[in-house]
PDB file of N, CA and C in Angstrom:
ATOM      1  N   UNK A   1     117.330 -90.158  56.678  1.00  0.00           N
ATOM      2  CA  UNK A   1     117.037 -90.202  58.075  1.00  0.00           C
ATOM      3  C   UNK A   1     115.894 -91.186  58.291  1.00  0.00           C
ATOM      4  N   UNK A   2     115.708 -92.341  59.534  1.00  0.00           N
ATOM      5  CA  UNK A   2     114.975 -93.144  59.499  1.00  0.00           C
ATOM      6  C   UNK A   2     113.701 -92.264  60.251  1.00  0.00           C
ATOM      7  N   UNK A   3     112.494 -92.875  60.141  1.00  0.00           N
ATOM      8  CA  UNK A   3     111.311 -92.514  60.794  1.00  0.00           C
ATOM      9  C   UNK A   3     111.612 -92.113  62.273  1.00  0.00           C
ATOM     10  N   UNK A   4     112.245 -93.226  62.963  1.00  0.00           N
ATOM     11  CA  UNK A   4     112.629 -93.152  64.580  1.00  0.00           C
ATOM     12  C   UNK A   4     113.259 -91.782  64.695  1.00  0.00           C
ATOM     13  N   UNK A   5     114.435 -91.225  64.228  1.00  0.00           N
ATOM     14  CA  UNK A   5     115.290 -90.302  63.972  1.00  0.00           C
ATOM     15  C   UNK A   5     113.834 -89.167  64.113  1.00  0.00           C
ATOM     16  N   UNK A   6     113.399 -88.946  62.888  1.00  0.00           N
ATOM     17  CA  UNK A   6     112.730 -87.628  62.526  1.00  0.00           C
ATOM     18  C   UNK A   6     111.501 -87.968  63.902  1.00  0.00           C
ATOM     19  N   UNK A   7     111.133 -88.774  64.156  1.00  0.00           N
ATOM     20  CA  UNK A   7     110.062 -88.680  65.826  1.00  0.00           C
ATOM     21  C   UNK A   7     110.714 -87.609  66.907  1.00  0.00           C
ATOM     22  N   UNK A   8     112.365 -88.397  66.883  1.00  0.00           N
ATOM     23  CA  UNK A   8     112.958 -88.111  68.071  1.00  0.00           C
ATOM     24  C   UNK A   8     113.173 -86.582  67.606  1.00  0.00           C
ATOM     25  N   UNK A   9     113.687 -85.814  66.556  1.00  0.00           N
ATOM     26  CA  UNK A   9     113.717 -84.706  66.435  1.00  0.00           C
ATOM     27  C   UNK A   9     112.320 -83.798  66.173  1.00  0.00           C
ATOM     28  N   UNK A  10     111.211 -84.421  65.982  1.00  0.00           N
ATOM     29  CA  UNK A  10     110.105 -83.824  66.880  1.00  0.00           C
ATOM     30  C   UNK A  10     109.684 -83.371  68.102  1.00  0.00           C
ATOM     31  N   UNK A  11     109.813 -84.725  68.915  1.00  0.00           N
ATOM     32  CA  UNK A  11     110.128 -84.354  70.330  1.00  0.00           C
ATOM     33  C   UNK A  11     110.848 -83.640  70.813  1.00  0.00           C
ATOM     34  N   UNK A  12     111.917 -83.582  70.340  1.00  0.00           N
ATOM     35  CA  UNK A  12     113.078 -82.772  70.984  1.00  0.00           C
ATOM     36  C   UNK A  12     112.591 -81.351  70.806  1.00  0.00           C
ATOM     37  N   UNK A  13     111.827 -80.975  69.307  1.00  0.00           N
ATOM     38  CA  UNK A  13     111.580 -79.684  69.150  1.00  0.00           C
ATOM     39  C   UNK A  13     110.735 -79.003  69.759  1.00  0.00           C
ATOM     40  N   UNK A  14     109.568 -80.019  69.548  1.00  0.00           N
ATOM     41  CA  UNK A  14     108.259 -79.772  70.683  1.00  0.00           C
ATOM     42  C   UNK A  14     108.831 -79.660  72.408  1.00  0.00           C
ATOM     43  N   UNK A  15     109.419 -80.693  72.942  1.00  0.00           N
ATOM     44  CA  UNK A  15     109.778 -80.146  73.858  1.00  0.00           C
ATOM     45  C   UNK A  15     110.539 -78.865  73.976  1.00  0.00           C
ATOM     46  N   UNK A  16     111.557 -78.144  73.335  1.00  0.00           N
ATOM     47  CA  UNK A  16     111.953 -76.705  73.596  1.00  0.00           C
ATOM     48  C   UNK A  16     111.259 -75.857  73.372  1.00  0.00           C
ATOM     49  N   UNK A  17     110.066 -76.350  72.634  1.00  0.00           N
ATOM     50  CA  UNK A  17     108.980 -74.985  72.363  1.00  0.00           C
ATOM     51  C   UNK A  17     108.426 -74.596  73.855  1.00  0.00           C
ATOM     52  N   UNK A  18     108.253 -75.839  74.240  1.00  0.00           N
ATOM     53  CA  UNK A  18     107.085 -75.983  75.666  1.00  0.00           C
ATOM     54  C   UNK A  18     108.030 -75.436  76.747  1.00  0.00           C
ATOM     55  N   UNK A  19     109.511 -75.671  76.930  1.00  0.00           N
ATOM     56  CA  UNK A  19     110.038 -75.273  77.646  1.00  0.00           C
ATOM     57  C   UNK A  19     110.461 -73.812  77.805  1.00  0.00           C
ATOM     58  N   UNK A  20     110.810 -73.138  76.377  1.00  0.00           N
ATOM     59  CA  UNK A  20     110.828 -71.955  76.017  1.00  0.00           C
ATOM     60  C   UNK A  20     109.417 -71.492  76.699  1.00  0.00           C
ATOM     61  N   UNK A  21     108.278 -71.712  76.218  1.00  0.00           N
ATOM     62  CA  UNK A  21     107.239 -71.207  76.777  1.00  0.00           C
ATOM     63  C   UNK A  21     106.692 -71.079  78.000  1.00  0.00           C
ATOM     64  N   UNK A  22     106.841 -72.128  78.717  1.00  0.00           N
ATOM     65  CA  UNK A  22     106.832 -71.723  80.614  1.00  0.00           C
ATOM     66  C   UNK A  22     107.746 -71.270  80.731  1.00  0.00           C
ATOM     67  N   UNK A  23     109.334 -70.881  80.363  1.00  0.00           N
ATOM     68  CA  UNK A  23     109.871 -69.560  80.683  1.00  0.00           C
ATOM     69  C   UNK A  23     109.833 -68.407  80.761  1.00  0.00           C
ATOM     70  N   UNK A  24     108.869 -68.107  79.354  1.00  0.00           N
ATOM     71  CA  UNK A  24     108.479 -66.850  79.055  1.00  0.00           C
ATOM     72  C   UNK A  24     106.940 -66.988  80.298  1.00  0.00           C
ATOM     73  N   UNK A  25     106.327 -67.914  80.561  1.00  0.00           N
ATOM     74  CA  UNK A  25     105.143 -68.039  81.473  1.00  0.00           C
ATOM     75  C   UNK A  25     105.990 -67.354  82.693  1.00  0.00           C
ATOM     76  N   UNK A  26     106.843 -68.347  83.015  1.00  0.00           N
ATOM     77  CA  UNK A  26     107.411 -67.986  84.726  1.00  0.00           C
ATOM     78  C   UNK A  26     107.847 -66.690  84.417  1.00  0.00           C
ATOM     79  N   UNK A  27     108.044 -65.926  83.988  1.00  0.00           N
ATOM     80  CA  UNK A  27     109.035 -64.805  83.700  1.00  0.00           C
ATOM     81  C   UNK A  27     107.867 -63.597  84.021  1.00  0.00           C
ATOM     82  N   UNK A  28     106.917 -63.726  83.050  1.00  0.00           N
ATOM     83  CA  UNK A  28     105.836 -62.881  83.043  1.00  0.00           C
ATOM     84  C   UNK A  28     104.622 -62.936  84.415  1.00  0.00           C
ATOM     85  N   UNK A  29     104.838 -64.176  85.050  1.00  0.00           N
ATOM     86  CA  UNK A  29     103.567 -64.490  85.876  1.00  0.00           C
ATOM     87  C   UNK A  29     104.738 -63.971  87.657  1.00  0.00           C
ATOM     88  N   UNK A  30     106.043 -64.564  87.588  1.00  0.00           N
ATOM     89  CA  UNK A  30     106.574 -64.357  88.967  1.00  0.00           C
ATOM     90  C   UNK A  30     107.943 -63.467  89.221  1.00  0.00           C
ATOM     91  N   UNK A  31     108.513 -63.732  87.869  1.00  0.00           N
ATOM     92  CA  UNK A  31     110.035 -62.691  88.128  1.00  0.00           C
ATOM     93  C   UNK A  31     109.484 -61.106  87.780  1.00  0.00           C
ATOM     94  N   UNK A  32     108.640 -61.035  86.904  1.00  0.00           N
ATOM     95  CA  UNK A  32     108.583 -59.279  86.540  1.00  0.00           C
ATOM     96  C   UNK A  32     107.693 -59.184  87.921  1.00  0.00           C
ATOM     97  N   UNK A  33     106.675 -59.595  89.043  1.00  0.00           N
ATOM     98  CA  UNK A  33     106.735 -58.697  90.165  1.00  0.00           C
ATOM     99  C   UNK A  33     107.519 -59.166  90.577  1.00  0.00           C
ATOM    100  N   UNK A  34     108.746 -59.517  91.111  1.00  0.00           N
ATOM    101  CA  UNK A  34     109.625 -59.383  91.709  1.00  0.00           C
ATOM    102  C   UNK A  34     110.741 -58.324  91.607  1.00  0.00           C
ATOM    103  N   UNK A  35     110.893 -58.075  89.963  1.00  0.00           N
ATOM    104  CA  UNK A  35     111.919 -57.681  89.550  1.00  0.00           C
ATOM    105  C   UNK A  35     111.462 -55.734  89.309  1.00  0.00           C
ATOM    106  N   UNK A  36     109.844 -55.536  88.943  1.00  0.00           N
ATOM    107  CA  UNK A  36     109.110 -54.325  88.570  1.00  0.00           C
ATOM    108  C   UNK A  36     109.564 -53.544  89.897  1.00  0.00           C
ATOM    109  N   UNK A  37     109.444 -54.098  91.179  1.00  0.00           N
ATOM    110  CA  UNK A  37     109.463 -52.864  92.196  1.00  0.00           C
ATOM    111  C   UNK A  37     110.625 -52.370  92.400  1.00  0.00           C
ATOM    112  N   UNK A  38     111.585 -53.173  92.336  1.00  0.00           N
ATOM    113  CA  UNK A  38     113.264 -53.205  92.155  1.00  0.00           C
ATOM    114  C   UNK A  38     113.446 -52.017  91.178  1.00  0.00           C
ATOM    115  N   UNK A  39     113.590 -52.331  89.697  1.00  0.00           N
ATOM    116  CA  UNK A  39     113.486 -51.445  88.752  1.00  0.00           C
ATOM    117  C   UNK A  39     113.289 -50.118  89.140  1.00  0.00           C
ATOM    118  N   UNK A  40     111.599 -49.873  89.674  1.00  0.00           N
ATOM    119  CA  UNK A  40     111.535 -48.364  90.070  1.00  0.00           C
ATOM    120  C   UNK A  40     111.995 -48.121  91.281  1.00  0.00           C
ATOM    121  N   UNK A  41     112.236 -48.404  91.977  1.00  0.00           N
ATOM    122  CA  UNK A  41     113.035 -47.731  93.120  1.00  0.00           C
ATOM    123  C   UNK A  41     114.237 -47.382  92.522  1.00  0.00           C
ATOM    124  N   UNK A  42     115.171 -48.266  91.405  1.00  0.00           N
ATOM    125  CA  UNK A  42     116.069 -47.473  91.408  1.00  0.00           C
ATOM    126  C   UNK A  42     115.954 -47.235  90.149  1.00  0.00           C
ATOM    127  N   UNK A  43     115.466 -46.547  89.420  1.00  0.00           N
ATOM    128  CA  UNK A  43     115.221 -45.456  88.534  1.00  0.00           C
ATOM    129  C   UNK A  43     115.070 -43.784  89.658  1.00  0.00           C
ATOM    130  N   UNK A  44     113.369 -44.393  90.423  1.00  0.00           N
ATOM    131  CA  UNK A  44     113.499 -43.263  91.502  1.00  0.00           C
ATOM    132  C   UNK A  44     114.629 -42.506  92.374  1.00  0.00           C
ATOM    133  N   UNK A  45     115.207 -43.614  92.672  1.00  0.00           N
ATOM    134  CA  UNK A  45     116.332 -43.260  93.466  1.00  0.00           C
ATOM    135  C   UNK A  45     117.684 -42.649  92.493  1.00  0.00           C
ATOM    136  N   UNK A  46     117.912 -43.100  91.503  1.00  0.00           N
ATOM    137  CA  UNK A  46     119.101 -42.325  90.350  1.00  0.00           C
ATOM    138  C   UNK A  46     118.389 -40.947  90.137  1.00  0.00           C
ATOM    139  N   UNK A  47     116.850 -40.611  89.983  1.00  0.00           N
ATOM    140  CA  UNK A  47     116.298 -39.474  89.583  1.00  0.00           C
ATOM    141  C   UNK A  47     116.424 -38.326  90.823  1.00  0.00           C
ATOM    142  N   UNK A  48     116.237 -38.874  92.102  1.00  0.00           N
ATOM    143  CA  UNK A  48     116.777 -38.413  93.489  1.00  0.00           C
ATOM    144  C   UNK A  48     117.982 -37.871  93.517  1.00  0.00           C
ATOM    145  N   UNK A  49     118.827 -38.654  93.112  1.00  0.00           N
ATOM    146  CA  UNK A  49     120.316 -38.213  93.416  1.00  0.00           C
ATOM    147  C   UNK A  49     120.313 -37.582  92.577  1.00  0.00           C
ATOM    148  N   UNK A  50     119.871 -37.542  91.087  1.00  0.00           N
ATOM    149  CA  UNK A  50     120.191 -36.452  90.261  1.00  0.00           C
ATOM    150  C   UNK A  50     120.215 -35.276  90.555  1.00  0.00           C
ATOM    151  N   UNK A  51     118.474 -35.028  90.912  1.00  0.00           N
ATOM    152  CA  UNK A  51     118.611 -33.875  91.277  1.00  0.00           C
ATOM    153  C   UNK A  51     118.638 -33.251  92.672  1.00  0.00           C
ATOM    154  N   UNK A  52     119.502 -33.687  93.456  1.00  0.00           N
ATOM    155  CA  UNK A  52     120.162 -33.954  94.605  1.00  0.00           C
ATOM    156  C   UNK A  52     121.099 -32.800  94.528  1.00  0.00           C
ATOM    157  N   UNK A  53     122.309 -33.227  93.444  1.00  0.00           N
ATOM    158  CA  UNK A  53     123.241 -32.918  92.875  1.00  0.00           C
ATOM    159  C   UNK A  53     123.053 -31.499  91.568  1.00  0.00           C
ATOM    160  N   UNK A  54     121.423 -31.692  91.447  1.00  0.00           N
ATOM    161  CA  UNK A  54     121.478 -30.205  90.539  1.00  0.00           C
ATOM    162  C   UNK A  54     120.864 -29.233  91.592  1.00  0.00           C
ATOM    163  N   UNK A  55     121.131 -29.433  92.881  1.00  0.00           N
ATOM    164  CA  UNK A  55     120.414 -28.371  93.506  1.00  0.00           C
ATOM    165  C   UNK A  55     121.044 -27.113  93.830  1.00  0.00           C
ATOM    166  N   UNK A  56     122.182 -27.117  93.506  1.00  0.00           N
ATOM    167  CA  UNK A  56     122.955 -25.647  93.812  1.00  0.00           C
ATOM    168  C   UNK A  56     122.600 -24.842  92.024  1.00  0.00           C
ATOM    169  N   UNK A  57     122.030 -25.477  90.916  1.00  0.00           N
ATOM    170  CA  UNK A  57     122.003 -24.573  89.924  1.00  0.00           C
ATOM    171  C   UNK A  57     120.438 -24.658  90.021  1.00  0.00           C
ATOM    172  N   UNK A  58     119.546 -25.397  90.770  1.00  0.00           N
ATOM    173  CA  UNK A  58     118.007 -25.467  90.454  1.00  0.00           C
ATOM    174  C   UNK A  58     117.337 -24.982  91.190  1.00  0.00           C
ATOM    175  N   UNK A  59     117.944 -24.590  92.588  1.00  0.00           N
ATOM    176  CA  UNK A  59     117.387 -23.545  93.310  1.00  0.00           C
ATOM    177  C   UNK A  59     116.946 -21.870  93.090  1.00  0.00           C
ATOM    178  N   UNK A  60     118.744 -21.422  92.856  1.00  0.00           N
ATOM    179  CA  UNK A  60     118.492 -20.053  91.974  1.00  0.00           C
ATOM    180  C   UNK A  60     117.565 -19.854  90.929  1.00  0.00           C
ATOM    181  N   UNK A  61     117.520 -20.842  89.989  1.00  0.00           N
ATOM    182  CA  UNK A  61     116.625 -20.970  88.754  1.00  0.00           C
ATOM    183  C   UNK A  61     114.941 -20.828  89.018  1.00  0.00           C
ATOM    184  N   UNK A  62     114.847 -21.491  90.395  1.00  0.00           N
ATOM    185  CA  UNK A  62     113.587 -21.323  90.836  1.00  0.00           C
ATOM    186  C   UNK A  62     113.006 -20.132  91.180  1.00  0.00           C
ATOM    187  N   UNK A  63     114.123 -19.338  92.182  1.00  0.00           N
ATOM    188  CA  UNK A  63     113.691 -17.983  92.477  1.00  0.00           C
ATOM    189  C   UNK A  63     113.462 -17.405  91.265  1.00  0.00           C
ATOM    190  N   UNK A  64     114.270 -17.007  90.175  1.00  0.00           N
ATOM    191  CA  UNK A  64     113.931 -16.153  88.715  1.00  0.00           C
ATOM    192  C   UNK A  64     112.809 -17.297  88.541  1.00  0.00           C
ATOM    193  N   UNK A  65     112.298 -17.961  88.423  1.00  0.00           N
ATOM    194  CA  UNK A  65     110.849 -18.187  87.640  1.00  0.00           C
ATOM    195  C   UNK A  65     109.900 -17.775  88.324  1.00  0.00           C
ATOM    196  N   UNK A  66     110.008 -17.918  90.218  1.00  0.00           N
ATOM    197  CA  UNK A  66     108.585 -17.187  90.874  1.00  0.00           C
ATOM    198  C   UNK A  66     109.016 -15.829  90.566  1.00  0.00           C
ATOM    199  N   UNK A  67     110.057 -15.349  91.047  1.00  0.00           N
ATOM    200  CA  UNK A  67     110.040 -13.703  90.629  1.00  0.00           C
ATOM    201  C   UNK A  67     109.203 -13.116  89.252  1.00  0.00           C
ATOM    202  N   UNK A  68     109.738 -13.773  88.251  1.00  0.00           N
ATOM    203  CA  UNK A  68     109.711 -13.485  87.137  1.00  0.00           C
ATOM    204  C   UNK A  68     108.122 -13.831  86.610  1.00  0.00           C
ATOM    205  N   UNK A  69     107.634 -14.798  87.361  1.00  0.00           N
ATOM    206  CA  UNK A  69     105.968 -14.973  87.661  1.00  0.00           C
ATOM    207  C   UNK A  69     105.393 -14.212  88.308  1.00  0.00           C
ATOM    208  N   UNK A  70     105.781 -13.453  89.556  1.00  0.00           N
ATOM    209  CA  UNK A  70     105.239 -12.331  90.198  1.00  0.00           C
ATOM    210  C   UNK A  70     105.283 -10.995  89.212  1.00  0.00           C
ATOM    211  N   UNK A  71     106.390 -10.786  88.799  1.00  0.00           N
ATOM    212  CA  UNK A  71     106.353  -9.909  88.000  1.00  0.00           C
ATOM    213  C   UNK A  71     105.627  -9.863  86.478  1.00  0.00           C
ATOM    214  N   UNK A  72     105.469 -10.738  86.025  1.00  0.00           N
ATOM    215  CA  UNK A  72     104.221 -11.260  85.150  1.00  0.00           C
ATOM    216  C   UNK A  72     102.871 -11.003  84.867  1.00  0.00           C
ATOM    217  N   UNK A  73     102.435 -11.588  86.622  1.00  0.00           N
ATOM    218  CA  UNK A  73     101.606 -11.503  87.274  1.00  0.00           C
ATOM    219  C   UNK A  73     100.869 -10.119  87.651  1.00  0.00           C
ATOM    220  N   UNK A  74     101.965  -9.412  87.832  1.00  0.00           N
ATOM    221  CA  UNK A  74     101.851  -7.658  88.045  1.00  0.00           C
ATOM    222  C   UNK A  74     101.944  -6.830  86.935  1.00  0.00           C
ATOM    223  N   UNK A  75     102.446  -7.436  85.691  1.00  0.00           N
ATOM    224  CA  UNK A  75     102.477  -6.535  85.099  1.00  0.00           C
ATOM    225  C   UNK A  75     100.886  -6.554  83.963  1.00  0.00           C
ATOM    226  N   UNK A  76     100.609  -8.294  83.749  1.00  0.00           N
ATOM    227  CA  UNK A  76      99.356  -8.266  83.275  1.00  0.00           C
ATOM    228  C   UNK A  76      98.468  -7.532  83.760  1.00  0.00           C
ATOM    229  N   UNK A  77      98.307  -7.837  85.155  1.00  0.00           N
ATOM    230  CA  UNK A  77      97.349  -6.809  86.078  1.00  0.00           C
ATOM    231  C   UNK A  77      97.409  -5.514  85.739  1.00  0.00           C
ATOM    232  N   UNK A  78      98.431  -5.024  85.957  1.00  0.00           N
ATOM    233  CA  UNK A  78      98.641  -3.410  85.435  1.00  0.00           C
ATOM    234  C   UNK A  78      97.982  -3.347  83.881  1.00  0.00           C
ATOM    235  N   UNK A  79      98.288  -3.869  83.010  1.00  0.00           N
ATOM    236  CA  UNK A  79      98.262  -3.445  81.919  1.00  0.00           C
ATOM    237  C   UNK A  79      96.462  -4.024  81.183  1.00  0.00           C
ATOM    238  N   UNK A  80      95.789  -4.815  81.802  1.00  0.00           N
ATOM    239  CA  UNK A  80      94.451  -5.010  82.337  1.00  0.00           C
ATOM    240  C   UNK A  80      93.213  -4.155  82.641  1.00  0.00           C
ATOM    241  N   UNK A  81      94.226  -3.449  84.064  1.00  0.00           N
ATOM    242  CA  UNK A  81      93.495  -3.154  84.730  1.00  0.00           C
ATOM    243  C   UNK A  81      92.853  -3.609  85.501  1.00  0.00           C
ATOM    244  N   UNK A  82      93.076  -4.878  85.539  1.00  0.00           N
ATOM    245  CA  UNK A  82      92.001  -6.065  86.627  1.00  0.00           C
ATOM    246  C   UNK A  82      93.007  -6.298  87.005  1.00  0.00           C
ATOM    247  N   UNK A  83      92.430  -7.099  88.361  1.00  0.00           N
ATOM    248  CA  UNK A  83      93.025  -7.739  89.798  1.00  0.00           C
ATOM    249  C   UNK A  83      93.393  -9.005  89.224  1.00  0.00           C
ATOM    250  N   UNK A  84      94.198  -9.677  89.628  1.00  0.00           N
ATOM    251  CA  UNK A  84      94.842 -11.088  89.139  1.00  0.00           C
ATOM    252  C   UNK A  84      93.365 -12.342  89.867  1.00  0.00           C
ATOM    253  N   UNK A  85      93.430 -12.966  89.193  1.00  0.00           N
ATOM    254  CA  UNK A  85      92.108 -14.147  89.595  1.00  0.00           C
ATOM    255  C   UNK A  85      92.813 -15.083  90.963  1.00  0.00           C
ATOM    256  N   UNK A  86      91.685 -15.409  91.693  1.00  0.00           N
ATOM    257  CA  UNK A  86      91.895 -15.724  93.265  1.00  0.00           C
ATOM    258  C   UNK A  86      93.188 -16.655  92.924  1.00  0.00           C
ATOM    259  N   UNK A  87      92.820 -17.844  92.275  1.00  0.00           N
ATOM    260  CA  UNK A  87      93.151 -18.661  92.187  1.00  0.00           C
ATOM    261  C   UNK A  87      94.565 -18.640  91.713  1.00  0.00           C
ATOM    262  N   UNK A  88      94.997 -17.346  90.552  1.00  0.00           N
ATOM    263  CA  UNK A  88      96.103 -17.155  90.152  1.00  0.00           C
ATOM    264  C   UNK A  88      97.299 -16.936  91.226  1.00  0.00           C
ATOM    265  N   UNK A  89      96.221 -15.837  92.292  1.00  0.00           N
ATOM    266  CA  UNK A  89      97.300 -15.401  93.654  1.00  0.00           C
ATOM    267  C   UNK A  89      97.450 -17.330  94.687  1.00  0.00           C
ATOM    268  N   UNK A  90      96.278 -17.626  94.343  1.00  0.00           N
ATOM    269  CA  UNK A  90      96.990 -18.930  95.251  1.00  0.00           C
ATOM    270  C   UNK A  90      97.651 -19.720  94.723  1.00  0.00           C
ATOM    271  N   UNK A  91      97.678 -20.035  93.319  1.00  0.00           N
ATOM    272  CA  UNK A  91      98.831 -20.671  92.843  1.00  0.00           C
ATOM    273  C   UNK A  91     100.101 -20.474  92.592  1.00  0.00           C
ATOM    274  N   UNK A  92     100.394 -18.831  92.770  1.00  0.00           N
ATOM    275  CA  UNK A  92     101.490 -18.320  93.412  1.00  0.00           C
ATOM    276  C   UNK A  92     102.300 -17.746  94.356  1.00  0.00           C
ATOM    277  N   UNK A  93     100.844 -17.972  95.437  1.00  0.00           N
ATOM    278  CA  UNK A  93     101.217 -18.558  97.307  1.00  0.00           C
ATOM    279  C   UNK A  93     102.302 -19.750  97.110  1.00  0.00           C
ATOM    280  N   UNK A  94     101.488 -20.453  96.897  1.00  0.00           N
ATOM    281  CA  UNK A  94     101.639 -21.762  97.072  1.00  0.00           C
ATOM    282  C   UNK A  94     103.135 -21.619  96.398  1.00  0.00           C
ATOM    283  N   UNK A  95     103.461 -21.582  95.100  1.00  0.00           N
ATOM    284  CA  UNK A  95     104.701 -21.736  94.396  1.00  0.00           C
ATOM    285  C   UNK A  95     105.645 -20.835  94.790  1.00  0.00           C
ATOM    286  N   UNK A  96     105.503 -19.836  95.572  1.00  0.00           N
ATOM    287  CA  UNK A  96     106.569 -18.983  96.750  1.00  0.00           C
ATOM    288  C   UNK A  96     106.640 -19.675  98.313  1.00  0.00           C
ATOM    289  N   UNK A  97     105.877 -20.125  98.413  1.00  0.00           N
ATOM    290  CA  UNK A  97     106.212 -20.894  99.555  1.00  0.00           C
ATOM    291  C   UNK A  97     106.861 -22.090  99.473  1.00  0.00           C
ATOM    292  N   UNK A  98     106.532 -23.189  98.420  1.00  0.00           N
ATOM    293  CA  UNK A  98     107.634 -24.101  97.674  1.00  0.00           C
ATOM    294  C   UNK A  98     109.099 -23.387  97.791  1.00  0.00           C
ATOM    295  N   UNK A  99     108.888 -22.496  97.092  1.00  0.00           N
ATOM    296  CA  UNK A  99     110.471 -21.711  96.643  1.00  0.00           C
ATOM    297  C   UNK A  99     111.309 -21.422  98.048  1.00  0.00           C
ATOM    298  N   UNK A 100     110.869 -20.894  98.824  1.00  0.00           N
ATOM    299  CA  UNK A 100     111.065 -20.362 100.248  1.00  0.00           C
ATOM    300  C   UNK A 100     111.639 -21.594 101.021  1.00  0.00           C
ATOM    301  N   UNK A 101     110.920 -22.660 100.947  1.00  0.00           N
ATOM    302  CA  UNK A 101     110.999 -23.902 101.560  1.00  0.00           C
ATOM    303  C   UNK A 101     111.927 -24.632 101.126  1.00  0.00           C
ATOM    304  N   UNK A 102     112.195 -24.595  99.448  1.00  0.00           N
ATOM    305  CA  UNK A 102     113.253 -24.870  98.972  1.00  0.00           C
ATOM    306  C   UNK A 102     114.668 -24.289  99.247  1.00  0.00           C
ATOM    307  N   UNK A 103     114.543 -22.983  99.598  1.00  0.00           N
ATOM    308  CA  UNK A 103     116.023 -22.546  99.474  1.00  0.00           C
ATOM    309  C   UNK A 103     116.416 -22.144 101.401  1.00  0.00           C
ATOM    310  N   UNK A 104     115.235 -22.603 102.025  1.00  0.00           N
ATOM    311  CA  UNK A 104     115.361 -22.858 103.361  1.00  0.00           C
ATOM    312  C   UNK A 104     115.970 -24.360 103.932  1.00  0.00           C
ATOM    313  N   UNK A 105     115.732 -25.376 102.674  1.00  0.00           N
ATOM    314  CA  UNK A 105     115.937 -27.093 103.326  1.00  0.00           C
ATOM    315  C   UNK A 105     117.356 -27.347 103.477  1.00  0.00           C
ATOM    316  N   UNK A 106     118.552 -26.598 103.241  1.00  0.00           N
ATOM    317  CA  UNK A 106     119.892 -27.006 103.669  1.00  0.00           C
ATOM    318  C   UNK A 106     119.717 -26.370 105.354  1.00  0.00           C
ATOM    319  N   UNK A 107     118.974 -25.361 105.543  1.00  0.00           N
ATOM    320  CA  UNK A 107     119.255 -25.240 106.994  1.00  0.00           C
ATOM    321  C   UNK A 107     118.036 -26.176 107.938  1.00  0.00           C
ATOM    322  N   UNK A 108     116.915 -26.100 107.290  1.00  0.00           N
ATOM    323  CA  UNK A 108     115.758 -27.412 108.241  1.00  0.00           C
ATOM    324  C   UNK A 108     116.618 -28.700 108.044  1.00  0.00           C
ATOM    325  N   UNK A 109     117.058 -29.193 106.684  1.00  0.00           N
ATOM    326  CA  UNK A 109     117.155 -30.712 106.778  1.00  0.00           C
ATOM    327  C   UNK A 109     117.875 -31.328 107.940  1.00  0.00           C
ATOM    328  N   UNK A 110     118.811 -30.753 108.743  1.00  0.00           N
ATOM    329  CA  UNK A 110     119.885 -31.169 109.789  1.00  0.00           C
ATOM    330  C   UNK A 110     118.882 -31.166 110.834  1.00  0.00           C
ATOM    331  N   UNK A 111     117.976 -30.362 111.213  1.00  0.00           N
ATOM    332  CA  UNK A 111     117.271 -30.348 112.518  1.00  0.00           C
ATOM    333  C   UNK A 111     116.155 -30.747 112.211  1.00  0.00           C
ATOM    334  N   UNK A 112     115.515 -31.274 111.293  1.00  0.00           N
ATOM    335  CA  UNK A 112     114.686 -32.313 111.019  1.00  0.00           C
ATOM    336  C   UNK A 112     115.391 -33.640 111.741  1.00  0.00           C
ATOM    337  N   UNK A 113     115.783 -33.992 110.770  1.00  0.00           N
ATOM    338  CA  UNK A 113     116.716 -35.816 110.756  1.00  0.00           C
ATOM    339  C   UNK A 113     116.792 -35.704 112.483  1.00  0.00           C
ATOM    340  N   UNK A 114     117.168 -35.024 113.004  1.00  0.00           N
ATOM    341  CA  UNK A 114     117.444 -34.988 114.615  1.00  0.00           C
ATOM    342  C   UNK A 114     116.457 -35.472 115.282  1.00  0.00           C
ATOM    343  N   UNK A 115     115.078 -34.722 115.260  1.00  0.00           N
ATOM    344  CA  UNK A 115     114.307 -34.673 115.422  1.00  0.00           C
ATOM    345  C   UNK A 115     113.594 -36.004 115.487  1.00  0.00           C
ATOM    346  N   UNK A 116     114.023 -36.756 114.081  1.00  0.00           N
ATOM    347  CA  UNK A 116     113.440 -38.138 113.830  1.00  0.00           C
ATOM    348  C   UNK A 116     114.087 -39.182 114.048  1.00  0.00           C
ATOM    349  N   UNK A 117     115.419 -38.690 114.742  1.00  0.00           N
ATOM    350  CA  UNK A 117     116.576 -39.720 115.586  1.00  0.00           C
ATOM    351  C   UNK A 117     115.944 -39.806 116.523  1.00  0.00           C
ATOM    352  N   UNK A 118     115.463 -41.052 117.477  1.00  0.00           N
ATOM    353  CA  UNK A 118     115.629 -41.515 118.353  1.00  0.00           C
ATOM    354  C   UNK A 118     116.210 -41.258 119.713  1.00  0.00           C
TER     355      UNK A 118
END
């Protein structure tokens, strides 16, 4: 191979390095935010519909865990002798009223959306 030859296949190499490399530049500096918010929305949105679709077996499931937390809840107490801690009864306010709210949203969700129609 003459000298000229092995230059030109320098160049050629050096140039695909450089070009390879502002690809990986542009890629990292302007397409991933473009492409990152995309991504999670629809991850979010497949995780939505998922459990969209598990809500006729994840509802029931919910009631047996607050129940089964109230009853927990009551039976430590009993067997204690002490009162359940403030905080215990409000964190299972709170997670019965979730539950409640949950197995109430097939009848709010229709007269919500109305509501926020126009």
């Amino acid at each position: 191979m003459s000298e000229a030859a092995e230059n030109n296949n320098k160049v050629a190499g050096t140039a695909a390095i450089t070009a390879s490399t502002a690809a990986v530049a542009c890629a990292a500096c302007c397409v991933l935010p473009l492409a990152l918010p995309a991504a999670t929305l629809a991850t979010v949105g497949g995780t939505l519909a998922l459990f969209a679709g598990a809500y006729r077996w994840l509802a029931p499931l919910a009631v047996l865990a607050v129940v089964g937390a109230w009853i927990w809840v009551g039976y430590q107490s009993r067997t204690s002798g002490k009162r359940p801690a403030r905080s215990t009864l409000v964190v299972m306010g709170i997670a019965t009223s979730m539950m409640v709210l949950a197995m109430l949203w097939p009848a709010l969700e229709p007269q919500l959306i109305a509501m926020l129609r126009p």
